[in-house]
Protein backbone atom coordinates (compact mmCIF):
# COMPACT_ATOMS: atom_id res chain seq x y z
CA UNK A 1 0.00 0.00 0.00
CA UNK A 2 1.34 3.42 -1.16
CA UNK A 3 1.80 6.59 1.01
CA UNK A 4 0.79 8.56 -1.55
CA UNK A 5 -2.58 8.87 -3.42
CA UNK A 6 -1.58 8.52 -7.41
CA UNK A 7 -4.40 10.48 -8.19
CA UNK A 8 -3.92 14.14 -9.46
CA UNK A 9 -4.99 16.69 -6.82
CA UNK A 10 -7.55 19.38 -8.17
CA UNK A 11 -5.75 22.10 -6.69
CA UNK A 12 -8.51 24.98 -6.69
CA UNK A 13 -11.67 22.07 -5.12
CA UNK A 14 -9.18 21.67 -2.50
CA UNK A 15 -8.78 25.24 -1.71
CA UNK A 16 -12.23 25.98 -1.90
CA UNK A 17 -13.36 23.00 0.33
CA UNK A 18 -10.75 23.88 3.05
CA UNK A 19 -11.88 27.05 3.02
CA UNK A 20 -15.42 26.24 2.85
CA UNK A 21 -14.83 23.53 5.64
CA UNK A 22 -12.51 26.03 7.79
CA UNK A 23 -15.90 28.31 8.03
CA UNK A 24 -18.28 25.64 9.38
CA UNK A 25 -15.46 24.42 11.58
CA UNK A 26 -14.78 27.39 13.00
CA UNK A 27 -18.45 27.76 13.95
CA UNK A 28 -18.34 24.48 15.26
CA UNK A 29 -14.94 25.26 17.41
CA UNK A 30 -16.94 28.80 19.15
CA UNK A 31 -19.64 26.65 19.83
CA UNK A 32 -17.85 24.09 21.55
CA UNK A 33 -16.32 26.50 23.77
CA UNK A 34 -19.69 28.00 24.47
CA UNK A 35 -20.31 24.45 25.92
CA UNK A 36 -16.88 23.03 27.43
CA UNK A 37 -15.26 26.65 28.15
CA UNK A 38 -11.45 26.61 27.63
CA UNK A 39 -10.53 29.30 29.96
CA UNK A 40 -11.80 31.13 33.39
CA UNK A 41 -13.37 34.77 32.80
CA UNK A 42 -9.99 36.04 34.22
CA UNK A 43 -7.81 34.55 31.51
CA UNK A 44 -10.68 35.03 28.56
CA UNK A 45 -11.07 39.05 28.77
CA UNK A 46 -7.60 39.33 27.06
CA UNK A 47 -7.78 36.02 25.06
CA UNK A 48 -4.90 34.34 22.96
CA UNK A 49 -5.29 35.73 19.50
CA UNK A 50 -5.88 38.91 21.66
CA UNK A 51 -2.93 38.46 23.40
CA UNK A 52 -0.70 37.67 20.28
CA UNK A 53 -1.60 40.22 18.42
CA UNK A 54 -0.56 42.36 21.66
CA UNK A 55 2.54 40.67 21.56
CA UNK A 56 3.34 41.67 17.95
CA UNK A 57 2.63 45.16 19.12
CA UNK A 58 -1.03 46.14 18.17
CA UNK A 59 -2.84 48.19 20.53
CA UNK A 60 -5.26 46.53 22.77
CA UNK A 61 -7.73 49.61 21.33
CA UNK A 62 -7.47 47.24 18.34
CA UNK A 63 -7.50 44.22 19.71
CA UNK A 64 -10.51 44.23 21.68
CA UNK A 65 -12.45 45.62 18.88
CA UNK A 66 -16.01 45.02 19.40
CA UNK A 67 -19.26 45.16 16.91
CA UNK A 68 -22.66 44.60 19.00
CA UNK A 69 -25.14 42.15 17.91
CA UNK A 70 -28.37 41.35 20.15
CA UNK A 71 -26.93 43.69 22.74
CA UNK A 72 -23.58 41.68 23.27
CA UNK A 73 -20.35 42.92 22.43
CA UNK A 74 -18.67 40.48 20.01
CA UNK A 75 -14.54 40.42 19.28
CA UNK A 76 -14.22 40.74 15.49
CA UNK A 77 -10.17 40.97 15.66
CA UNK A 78 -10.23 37.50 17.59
CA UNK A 79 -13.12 36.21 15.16
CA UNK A 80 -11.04 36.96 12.29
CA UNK A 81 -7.90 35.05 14.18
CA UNK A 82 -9.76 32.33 15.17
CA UNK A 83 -10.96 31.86 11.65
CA UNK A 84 -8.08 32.38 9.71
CA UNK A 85 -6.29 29.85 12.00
CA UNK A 86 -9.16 27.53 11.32
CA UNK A 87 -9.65 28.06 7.42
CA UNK A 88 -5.78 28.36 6.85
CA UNK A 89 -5.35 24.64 8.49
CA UNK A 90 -8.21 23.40 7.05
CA UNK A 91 -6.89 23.76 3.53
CA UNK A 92 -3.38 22.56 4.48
CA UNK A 93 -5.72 19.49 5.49
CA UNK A 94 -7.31 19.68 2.41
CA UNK A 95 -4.55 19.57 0.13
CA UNK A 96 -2.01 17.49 2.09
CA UNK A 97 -4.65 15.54 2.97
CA UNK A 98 -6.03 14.27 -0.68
CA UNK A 99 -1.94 13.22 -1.65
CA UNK A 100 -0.94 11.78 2.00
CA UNK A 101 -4.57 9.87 2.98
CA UNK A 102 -2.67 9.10 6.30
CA UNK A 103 -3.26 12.56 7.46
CA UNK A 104 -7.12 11.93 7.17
CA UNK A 105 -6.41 8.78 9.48
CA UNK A 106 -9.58 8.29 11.91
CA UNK A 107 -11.37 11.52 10.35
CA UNK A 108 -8.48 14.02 11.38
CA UNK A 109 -9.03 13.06 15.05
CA UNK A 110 -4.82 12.83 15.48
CA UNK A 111 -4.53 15.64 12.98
CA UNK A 112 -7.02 17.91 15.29
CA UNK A 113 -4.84 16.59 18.31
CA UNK A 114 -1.39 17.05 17.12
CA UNK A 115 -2.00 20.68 16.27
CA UNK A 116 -3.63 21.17 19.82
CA UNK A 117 -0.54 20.14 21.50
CA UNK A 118 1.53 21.76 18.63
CA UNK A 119 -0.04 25.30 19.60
CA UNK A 120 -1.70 25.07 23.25
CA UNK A 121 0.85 22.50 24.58
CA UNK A 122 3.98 24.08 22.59
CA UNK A 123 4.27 26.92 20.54
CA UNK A 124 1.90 29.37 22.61
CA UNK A 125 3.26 28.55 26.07
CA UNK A 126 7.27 29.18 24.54
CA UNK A 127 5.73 32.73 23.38
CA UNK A 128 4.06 33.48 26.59
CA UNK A 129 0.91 33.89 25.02
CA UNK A 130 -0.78 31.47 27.60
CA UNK A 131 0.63 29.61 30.45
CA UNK A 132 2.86 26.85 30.21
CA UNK A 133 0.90 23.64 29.95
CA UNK A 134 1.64 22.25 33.39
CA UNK A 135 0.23 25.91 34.84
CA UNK A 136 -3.03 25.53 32.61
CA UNK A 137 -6.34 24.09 34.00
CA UNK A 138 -7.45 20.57 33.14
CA UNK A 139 -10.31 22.30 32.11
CA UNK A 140 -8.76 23.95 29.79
CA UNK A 141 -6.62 20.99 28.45
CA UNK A 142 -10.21 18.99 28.12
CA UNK A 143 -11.70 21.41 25.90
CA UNK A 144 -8.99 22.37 23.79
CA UNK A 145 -8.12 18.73 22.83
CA UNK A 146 -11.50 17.67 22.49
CA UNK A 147 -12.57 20.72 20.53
CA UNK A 148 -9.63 20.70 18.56
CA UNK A 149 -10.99 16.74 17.79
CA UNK A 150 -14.47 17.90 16.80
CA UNK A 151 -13.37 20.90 14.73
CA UNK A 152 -11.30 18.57 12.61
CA UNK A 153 -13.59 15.90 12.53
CA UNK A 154 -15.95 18.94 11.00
CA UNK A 155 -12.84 19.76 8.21
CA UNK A 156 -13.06 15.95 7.40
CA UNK A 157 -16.19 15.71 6.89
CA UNK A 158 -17.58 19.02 5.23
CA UNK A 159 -14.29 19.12 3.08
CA UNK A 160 -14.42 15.63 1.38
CA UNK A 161 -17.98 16.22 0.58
CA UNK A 162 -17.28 19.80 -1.06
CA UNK A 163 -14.24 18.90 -2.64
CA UNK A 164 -16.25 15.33 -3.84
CA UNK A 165 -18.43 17.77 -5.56
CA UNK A 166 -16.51 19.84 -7.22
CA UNK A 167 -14.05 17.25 -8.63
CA UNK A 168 -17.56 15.28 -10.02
CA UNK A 169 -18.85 18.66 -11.36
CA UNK A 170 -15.27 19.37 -12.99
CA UNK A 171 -15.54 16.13 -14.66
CA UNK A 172 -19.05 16.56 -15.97
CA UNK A 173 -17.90 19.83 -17.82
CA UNK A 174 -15.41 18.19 -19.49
């Protein structure tokens, strides 16, 4: 058995179903928290992409933007993090994905969990941006893993499904 998928990759279905997939996962990650909540209060009013962005030197004034919606003040600087992080890995899952099929092992549940402890275990606690891991909740360990499971589960499965259809609709205008 081969590594690597022979067939050809369709370049632009894979970008548009990562990016498509990245959307709805996203969703799916800010609803998980809603549920499982990674972090206290405390540690959420400046929150990572907050706090990176910070690092890098733009104002809080920026990052803790707000639009209002139904009366709550929503983040649209950490929204547009949080979904750039999630469309930009979702197309890397795409693409990578569709030549190395052992990336898309069990649905992208070790994909999902490799770049949890890549970021929330690793690179993030070495920047400061959040505690080191040992100083972090379990909490916070328990929703970030198994969010990080569902969200890619989500890339898995909305992804092969768009980029299934726009490979078969490619084919039919040929």
């Amino acid at each position: 058995m081969s590594l690597l998928n022979k067939r050809p990759l369709n370049l632009p279905a894979a970008i548009i179903a990562g990016g498509a997939a990245g959307i709805v996962s996203g969703l799916v990650k800010l609803g998980w928290e809603n549920i499982l909540p990674p972090r206290t209060e405390e540690r959420d009013a400046t929150n990572p992409p907050q706090t990176l962005l910070e690092q890098f030197g733009i104002p809080a004034k920026i990052t803790h933007a707000t639009y209002t919606y139904s009366g709550h003040k929503l983040p649209w600087v950490s929204y547009i993090i949080h979904f750039g992080f999630s469309t930009t890995f979702a197309v890397l899952y795409q693409i990578v994905g569709e030549k190395l099929p052992i990336v898309k092992k069990d649905a992208g549940t070790w994909f999902g969990l490799t770049i949890w402890i890549a970021f929330h275990v690793g690179l993030m606690p070495a920047m400061g941006t959040v505690p080191a891991a040992k100083d972090q909740p379990t909490e916070e360990h328990v929703s970030e893993a198994l969010g990080h499971i569902a969200w890619m589960v989500t890339n898995d499965l909305v992804g092969a499904e768009v980029y299934r259809r726009l490979v078969q609709e490619s084919k039919r205008q040929k």
